[in-house]
C-alpha atoms as a PDB file:
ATOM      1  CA  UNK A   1      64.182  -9.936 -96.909  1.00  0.00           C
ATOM      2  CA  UNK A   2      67.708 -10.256 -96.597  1.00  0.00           C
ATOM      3  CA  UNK A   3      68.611 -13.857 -94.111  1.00  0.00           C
ATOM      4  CA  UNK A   4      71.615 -12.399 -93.337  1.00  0.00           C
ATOM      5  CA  UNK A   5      70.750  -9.594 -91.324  1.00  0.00           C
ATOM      6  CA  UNK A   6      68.634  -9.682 -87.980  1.00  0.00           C
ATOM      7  CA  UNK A   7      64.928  -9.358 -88.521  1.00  0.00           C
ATOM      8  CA  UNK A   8      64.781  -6.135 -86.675  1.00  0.00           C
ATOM      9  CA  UNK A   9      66.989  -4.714 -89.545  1.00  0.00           C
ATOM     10  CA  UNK A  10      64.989  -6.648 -92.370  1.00  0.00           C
ATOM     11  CA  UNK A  11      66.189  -9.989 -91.937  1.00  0.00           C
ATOM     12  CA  UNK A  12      63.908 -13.053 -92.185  1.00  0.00           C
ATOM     13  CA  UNK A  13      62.130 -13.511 -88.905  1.00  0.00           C
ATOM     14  CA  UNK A  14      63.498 -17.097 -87.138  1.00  0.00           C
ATOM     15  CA  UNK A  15      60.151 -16.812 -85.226  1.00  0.00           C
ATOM     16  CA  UNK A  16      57.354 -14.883 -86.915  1.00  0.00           C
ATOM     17  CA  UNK A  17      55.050 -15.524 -84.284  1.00  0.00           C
ATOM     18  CA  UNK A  18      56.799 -13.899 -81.260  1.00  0.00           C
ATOM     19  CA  UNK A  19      58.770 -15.244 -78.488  1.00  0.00           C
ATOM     20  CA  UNK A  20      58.113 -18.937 -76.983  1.00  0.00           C
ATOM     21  CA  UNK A  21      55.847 -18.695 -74.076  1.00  0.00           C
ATOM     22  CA  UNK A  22      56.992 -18.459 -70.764  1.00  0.00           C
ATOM     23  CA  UNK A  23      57.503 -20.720 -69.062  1.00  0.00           C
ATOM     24  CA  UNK A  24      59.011 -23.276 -71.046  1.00  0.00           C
ATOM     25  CA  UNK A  25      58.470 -26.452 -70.233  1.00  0.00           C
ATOM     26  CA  UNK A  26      60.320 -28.333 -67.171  1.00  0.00           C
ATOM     27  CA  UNK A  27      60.443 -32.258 -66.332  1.00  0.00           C
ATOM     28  CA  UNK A  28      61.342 -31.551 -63.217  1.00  0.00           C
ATOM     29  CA  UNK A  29      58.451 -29.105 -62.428  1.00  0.00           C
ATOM     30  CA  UNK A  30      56.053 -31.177 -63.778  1.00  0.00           C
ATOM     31  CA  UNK A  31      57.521 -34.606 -61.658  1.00  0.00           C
ATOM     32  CA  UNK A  32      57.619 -32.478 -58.495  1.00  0.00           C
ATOM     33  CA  UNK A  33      53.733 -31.089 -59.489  1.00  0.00           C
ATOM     34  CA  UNK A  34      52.917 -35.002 -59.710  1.00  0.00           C
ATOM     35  CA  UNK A  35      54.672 -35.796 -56.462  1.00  0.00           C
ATOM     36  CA  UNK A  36      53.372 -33.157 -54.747  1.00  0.00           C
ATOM     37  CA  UNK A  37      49.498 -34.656 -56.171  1.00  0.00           C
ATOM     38  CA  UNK A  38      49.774 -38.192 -54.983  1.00  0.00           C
ATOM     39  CA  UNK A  39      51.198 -37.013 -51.217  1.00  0.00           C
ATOM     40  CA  UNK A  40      48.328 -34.487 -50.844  1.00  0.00           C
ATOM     41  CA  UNK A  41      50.787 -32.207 -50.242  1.00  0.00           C
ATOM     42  CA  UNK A  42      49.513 -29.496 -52.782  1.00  0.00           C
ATOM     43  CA  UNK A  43      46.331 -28.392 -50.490  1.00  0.00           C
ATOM     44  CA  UNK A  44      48.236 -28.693 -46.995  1.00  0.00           C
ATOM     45  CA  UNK A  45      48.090 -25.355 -44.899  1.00  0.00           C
ATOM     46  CA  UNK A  46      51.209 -26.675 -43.585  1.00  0.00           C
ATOM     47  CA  UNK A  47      53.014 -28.947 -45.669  1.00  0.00           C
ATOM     48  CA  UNK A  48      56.584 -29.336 -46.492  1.00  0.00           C
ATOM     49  CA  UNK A  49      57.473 -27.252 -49.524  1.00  0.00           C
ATOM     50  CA  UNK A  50      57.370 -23.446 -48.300  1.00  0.00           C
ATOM     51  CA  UNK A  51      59.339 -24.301 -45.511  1.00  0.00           C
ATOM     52  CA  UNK A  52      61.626 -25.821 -47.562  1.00  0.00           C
ATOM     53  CA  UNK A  53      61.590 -23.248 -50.173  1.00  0.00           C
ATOM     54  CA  UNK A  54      62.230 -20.411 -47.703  1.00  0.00           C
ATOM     55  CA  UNK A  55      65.189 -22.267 -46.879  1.00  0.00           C
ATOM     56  CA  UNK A  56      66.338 -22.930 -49.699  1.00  0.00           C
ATOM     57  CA  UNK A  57      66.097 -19.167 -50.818  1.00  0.00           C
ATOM     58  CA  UNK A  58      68.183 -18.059 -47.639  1.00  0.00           C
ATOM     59  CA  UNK A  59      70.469 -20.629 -48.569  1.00  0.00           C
ATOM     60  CA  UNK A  60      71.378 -19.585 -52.419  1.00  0.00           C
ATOM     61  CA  UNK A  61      71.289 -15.955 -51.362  1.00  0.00           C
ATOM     62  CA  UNK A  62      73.485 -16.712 -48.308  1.00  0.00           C
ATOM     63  CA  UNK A  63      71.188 -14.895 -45.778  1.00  0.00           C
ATOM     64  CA  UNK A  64      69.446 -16.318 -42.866  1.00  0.00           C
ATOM     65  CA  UNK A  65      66.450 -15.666 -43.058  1.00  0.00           C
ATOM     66  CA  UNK A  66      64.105 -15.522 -46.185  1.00  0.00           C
ATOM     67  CA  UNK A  67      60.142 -15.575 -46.126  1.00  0.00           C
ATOM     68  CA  UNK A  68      57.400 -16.325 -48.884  1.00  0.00           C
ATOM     69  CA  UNK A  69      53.998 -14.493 -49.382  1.00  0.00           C
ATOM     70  CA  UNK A  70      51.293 -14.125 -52.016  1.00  0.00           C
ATOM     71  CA  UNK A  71      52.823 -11.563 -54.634  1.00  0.00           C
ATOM     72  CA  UNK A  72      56.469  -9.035 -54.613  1.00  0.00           C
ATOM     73  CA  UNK A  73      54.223  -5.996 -54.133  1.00  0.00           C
ATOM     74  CA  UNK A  74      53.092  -7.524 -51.214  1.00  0.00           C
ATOM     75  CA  UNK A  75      56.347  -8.511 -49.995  1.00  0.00           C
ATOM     76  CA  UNK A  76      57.583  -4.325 -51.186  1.00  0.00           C
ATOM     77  CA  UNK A  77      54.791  -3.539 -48.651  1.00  0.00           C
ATOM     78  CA  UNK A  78      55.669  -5.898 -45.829  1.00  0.00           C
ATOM     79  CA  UNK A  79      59.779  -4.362 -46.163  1.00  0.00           C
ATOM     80  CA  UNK A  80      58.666  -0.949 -45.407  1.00  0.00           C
ATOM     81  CA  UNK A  81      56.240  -1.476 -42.983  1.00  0.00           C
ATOM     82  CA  UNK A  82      59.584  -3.553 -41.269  1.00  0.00           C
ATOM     83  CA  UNK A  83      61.805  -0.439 -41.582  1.00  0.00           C
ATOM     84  CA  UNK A  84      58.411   1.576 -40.075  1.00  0.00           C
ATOM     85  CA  UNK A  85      57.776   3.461 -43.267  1.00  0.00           C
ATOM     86  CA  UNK A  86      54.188   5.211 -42.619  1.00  0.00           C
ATOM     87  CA  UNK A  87      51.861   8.642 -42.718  1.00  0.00           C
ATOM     88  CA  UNK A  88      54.107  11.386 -42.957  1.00  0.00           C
ATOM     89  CA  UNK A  89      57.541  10.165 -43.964  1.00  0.00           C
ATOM     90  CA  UNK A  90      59.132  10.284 -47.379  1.00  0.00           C
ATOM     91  CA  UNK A  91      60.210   7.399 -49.326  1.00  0.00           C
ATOM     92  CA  UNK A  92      63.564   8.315 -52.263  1.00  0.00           C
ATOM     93  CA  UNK A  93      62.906   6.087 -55.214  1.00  0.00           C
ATOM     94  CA  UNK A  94      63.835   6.355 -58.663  1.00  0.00           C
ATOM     95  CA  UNK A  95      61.778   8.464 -61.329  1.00  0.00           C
ATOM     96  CA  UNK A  96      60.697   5.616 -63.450  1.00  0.00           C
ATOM     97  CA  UNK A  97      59.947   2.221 -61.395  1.00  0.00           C
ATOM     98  CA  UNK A  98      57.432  -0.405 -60.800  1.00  0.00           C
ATOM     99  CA  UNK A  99      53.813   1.263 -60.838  1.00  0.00           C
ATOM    100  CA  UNK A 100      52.740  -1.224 -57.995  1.00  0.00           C
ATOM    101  CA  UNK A 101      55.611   0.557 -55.819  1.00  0.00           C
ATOM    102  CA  UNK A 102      54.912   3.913 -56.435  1.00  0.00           C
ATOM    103  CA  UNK A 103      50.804   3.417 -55.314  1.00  0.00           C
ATOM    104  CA  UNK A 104      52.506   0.906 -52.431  1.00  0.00           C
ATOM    105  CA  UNK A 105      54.437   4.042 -50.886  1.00  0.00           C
ATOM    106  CA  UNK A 106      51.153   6.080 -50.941  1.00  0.00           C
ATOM    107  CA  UNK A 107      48.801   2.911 -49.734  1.00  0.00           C
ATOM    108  CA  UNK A 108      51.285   3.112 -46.343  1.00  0.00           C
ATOM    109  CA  UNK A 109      50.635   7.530 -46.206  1.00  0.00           C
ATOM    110  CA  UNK A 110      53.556   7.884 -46.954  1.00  0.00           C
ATOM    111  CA  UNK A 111      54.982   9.928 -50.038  1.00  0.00           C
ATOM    112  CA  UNK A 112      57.384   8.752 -53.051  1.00  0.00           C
ATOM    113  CA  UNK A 113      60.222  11.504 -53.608  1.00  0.00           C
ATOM    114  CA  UNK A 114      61.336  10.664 -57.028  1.00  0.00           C
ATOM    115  CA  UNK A 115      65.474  10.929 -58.412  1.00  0.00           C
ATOM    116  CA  UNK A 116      66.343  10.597 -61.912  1.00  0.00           C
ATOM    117  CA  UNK A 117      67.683   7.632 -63.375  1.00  0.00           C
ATOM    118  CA  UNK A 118      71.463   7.418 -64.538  1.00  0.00           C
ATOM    119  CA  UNK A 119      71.503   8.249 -68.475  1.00  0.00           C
ATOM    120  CA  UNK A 120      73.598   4.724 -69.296  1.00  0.00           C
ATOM    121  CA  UNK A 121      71.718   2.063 -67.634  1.00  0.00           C
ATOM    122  CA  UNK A 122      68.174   3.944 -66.373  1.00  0.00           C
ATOM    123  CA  UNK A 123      68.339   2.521 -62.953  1.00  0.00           C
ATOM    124  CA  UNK A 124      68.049   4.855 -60.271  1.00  0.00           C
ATOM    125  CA  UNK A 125      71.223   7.081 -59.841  1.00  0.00           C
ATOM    126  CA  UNK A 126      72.806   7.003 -56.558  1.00  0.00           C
ATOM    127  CA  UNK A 127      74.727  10.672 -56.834  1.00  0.00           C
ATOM    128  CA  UNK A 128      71.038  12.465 -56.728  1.00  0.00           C
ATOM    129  CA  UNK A 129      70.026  10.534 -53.426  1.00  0.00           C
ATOM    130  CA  UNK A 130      71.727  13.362 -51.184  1.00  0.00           C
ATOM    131  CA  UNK A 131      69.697  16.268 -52.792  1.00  0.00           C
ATOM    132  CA  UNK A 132      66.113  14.043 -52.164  1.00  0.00           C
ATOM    133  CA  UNK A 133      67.000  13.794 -48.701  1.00  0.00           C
ATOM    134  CA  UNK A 134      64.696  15.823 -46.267  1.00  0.00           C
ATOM    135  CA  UNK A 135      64.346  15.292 -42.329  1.00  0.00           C
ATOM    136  CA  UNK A 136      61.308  13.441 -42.988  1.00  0.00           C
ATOM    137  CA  UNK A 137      63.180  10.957 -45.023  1.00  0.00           C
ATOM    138  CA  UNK A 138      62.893   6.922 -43.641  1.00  0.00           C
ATOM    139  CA  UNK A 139      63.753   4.838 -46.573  1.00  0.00           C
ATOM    140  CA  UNK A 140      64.906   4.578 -50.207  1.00  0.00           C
ATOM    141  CA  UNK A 141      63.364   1.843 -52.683  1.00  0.00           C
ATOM    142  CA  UNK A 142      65.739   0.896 -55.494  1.00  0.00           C
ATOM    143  CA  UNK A 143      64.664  -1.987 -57.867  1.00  0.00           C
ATOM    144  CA  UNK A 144      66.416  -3.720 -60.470  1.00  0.00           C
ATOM    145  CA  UNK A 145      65.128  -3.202 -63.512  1.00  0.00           C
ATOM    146  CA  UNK A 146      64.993  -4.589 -67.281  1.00  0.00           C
ATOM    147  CA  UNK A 147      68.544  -6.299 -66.690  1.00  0.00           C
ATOM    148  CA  UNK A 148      70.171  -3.166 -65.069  1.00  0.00           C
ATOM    149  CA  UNK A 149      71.613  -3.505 -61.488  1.00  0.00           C
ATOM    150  CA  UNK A 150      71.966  -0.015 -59.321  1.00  0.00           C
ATOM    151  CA  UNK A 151      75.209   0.370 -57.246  1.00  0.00           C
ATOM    152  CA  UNK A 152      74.156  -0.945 -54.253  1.00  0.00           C
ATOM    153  CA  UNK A 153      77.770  -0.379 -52.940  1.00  0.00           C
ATOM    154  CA  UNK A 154      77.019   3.147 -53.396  1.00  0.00           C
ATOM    155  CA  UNK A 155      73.678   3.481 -52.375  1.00  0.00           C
ATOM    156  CA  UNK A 156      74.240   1.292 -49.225  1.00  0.00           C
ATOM    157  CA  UNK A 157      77.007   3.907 -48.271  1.00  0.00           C
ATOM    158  CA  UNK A 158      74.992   6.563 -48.388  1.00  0.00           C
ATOM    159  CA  UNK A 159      72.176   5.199 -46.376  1.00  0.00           C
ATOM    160  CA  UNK A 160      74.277   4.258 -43.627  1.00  0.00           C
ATOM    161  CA  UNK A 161      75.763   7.827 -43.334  1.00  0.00           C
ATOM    162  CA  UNK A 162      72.359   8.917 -43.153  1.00  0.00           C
ATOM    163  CA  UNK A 163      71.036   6.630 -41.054  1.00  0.00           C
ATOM    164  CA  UNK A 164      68.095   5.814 -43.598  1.00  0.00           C
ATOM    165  CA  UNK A 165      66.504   1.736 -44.516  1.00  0.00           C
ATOM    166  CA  UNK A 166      67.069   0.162 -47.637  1.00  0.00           C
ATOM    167  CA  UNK A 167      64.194  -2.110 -49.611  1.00  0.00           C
ATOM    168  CA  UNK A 168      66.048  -3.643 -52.647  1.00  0.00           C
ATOM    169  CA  UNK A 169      63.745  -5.006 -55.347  1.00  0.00           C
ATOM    170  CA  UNK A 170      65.064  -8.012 -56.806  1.00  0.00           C
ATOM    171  CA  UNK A 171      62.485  -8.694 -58.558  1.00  0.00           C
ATOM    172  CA  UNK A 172      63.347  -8.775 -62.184  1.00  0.00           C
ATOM    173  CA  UNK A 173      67.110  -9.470 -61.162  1.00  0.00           C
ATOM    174  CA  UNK A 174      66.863 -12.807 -59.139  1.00  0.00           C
ATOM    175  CA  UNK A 175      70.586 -14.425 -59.781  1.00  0.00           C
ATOM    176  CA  UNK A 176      72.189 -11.672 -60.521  1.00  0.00           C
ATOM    177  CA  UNK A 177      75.450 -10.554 -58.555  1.00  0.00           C
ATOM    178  CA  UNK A 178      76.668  -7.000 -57.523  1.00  0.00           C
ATOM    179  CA  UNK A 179      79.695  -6.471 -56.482  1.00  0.00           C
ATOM    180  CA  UNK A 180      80.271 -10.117 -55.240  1.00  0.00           C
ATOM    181  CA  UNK A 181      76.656 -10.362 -53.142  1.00  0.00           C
ATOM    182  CA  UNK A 182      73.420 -11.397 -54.938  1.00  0.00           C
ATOM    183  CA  UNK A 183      70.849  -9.173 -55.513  1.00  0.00           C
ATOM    184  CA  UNK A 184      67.825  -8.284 -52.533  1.00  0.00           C
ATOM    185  CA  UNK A 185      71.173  -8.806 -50.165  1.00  0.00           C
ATOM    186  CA  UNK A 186      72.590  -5.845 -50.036  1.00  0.00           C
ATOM    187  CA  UNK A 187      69.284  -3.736 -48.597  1.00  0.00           C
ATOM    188  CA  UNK A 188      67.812  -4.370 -45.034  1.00  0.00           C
ATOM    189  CA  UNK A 189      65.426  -5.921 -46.668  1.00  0.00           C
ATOM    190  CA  UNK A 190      65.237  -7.642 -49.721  1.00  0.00           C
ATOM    191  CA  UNK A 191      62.384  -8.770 -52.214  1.00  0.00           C
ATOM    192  CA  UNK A 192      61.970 -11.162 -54.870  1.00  0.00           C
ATOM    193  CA  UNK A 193      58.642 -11.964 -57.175  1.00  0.00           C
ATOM    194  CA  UNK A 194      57.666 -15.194 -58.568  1.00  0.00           C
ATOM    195  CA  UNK A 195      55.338 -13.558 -61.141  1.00  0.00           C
ATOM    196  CA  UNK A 196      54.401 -15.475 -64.754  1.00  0.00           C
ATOM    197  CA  UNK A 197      56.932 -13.212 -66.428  1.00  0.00           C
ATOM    198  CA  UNK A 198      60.304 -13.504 -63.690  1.00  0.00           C
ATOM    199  CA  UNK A 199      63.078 -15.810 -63.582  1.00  0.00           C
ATOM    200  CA  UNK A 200      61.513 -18.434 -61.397  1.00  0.00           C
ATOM    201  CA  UNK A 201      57.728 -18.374 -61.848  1.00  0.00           C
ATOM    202  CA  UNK A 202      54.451 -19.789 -59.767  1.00  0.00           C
ATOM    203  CA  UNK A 203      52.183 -17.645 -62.096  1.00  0.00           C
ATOM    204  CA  UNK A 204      52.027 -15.515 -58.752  1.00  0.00           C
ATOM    205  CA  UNK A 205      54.078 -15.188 -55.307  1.00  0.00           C
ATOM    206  CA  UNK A 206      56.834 -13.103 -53.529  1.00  0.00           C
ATOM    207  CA  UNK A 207      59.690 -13.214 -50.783  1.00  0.00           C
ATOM    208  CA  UNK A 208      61.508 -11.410 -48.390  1.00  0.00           C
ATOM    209  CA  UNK A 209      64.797 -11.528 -47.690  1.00  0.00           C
ATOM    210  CA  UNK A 210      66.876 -10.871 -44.477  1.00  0.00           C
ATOM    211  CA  UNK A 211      70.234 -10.343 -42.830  1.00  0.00           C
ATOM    212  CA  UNK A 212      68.615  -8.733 -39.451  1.00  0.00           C
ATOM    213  CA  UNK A 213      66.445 -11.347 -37.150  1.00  0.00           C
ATOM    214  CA  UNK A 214      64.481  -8.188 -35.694  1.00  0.00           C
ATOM    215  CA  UNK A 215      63.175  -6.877 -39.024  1.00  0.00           C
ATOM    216  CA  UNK A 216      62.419 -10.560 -40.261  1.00  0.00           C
ATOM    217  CA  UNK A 217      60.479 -11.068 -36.952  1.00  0.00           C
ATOM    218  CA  UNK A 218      58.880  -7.363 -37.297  1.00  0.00           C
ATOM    219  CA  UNK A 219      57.845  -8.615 -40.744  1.00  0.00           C
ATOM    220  CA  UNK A 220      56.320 -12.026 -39.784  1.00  0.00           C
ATOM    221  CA  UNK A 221      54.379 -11.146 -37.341  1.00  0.00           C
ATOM    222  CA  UNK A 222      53.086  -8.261 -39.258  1.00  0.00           C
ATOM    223  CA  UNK A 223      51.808 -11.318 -42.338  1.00  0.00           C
ATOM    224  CA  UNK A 224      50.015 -13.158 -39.452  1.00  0.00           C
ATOM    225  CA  UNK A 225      46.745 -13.255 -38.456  1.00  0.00           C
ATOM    226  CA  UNK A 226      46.904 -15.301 -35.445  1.00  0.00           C
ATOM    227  CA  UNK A 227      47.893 -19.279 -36.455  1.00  0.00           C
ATOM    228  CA  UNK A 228      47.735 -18.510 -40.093  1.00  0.00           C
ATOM    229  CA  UNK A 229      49.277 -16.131 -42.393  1.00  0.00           C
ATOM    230  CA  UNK A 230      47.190 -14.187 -44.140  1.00  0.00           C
ATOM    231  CA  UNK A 231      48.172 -13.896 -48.633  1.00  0.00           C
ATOM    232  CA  UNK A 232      50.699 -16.479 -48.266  1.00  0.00           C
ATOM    233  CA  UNK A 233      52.339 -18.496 -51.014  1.00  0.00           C
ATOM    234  CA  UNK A 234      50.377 -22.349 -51.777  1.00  0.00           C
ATOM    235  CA  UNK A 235      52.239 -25.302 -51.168  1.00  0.00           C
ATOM    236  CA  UNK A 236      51.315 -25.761 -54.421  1.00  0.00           C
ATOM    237  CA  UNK A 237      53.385 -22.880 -55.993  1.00  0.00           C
ATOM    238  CA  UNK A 238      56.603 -24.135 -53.703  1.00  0.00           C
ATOM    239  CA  UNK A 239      56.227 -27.449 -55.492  1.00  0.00           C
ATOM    240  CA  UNK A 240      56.918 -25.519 -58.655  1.00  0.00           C
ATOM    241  CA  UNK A 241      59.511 -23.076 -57.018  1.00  0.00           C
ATOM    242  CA  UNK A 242      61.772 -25.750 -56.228  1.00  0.00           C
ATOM    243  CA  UNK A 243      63.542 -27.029 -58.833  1.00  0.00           C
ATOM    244  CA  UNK A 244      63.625 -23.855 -61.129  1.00  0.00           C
ATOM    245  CA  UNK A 245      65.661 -22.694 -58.074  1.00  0.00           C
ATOM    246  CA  UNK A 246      67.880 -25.702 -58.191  1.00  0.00           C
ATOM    247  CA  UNK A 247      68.246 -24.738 -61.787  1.00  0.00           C
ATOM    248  CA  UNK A 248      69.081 -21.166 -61.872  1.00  0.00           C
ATOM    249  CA  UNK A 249      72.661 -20.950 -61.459  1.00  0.00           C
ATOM    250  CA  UNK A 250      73.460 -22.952 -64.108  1.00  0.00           C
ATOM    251  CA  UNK A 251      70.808 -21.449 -65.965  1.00  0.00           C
ATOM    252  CA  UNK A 252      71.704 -17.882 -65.191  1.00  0.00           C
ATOM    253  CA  UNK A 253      75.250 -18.798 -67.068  1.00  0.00           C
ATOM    254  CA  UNK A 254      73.725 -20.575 -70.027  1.00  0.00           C
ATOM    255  CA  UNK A 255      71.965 -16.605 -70.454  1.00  0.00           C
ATOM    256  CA  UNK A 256      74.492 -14.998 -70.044  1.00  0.00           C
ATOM    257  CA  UNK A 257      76.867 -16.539 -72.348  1.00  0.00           C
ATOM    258  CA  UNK A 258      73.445 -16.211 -74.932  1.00  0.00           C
ATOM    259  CA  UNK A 259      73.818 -12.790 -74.363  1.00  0.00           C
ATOM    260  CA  UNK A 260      77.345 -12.273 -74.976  1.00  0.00           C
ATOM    261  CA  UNK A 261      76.776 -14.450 -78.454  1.00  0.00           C
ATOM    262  CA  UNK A 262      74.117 -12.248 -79.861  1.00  0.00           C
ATOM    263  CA  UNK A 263      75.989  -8.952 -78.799  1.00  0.00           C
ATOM    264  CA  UNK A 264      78.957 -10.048 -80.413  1.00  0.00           C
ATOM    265  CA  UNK A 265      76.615 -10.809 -83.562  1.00  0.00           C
ATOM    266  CA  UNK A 266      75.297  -7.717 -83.100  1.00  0.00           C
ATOM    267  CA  UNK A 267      78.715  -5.247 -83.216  1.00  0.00           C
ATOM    268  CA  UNK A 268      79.709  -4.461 -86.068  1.00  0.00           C
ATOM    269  CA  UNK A 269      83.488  -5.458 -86.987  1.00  0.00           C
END
C-alpha cells in the first residue's frame, strides 16, 4: 500500500471498517431527548415540539407555512394530492428517481412520464420537459438527488407558462441553496425527509413545505382524520429534530468547505 495516495487508488485505508455511523453523536439531541423524558412531553398527542418544529422549518426556509408527517413519501403523496394529481393525469419526472415516487404517482392512478437526466449532474433535465408535455399533463416531480440540485429557475419557468404544479423533493438536499432560495421553496409544494440516512434524522418522518395558504390548507385537511392526524410525526422525533436544525447552517458550511479540501486533494496539479 502506498499512504500517500487515497485508498480508492491503493492507499492505506484511514478507516478500514467503513464510514462512522450515522448519526453521530449530539449533546444537544441527547439533552433535549432527556428534557423531553422528565416533562412527559415525548408521548403527548399534542405537546409542544411539532408545533414548534413546523415553525421553525417555515422559519429557516423563509416560507409560511411548513407541516410534519410520518415519512417524505408520505409527504410526496400529500403534495400531489394538493395540486389534485389523480386517475388519469400524467405526472413529468425524471428517468432515474426515488423508487418510492415512481410507485407514489401510480398509488394516486395516475401515470409517471419519465425525461432523461442531464449528462453532467444526472438530475432531471429541464430542456426535455416541453417534449413530455401532453394535455393530460398536471404536475412535474423533480427531486434533488445525491448532492445535485436541478434548475429550479428553469423548471419553475416552464411550469408557469404551462400552467402545470410543481412538487420539489428536498429530500436529500435539505440546506442547500439554488439560485438564492433554499431548496423545497421554489415548487408549490415542497418536501423534506427526516429518514436515518438525511441531513437531519428522526430514524423516520417528513414535511411539507408552503408558499400558498390554499394548498397548505388542501393538504392538512387531507392528513386529518377528524381531531387527529392520521401518520403524523411523534413528539418524540421533534425533540430530536430540533437542534440538528439549529445546527445545520453552520454545519452545512463546515461540509462544504470538507468538500472543497478533499477535491482540491483530489486534482491533480
Amino acid at each position: 500500500m502506498q499512504p500517500d495516495l487515497p485508498a480508492l487508488l491503493g492507499g492505506t485505508p484511514i478507516r478500514p471498517d467503513g464510514p462512522p455511523g450515522w448519526p453521530l453523536l449530539d449533546s444537544d439531541v441527547q439533552a433535549a431527548v432527556a428534557g423531553a423524558m422528565s416533562a412527559g412531553a415525548w408521548g403527548q398527542y399534542h405537546g409542544e415540539h411539532i408545533c414548534a418544529l413546523e415553525a421553525e422549518l417555515a422559519a429557516f426556509h423563509d416560507v409560511p407555512h411548513a407541516l410534519t408527517c410520518a415519512s417524505g413519501t408520505l409527504a410526496v403523496e400529500a403534495a400531489l394530492r394538493a395540486l389534485r394529481v389523480g386517475p388519469g393525469d400524467e405526472v413529468v419526472m425524471a428517468a432515474y428517481e426515488y423508487e418510492s415516487n415512481f410507485l407514489t404517482v401510480h398509488a394516486l392512478g395516475a401515470k409517471p412520464v419519465l425525461v432523461d437526466v442531464h449528462p453532467h449532474n444526472w438530475q432531471l433535465d429541464e430542456t426535455k420537459l416541453d417534449a413530455a408535455f401532453t394535455p393530460q399533463t398536471k404536475a412535474i416531480l423533480c427531486s434533488h438527488l445525491h448532492g445535485g440540485l436541478v434548475a429550479m429557475p428553469a423548471v419553475m419557468g416552464i411550469a408557469r407558462t404551462r400552467g402545470i404544479g410543481v412538487v420539489e423533493d428536498a429530500a436529500q438536499a435539505l440546506g442547500a441553496v439554488v439560485a438564492g432560495k433554499p431548496v423545497g421553496t421554489w415548487g408549490d409544494v415542497g418536501t423534506l425527509s427526516f429518514g436515518g440516512s438525511k441531513l437531519l434524522t428522526a430514524g423516520r418522518g417528513g414535511a411539507l413545505l408552503f408558499n400558498d395558504a390554499q394548498l397548505y390548507q388542501r393538504t392538512k385537511t387531507w392528513l386529518h382524520r377528524g381531531l387527529q392526524q392520521w401518520a403524523p410525526l411523534s413528539e418524540l422525533q421533534a425533540t430530536v429534530l430540533r437542534p440538528q436544525l439549529r445546527k445545520l447552517r453552520a454545519l452545512t458550511v463546515q461540509r462544504a468547505e470538507r468538500v472543497r479540501e478533499l477535491v482540491g486533494e483530489l486534482t491533480p496539479p
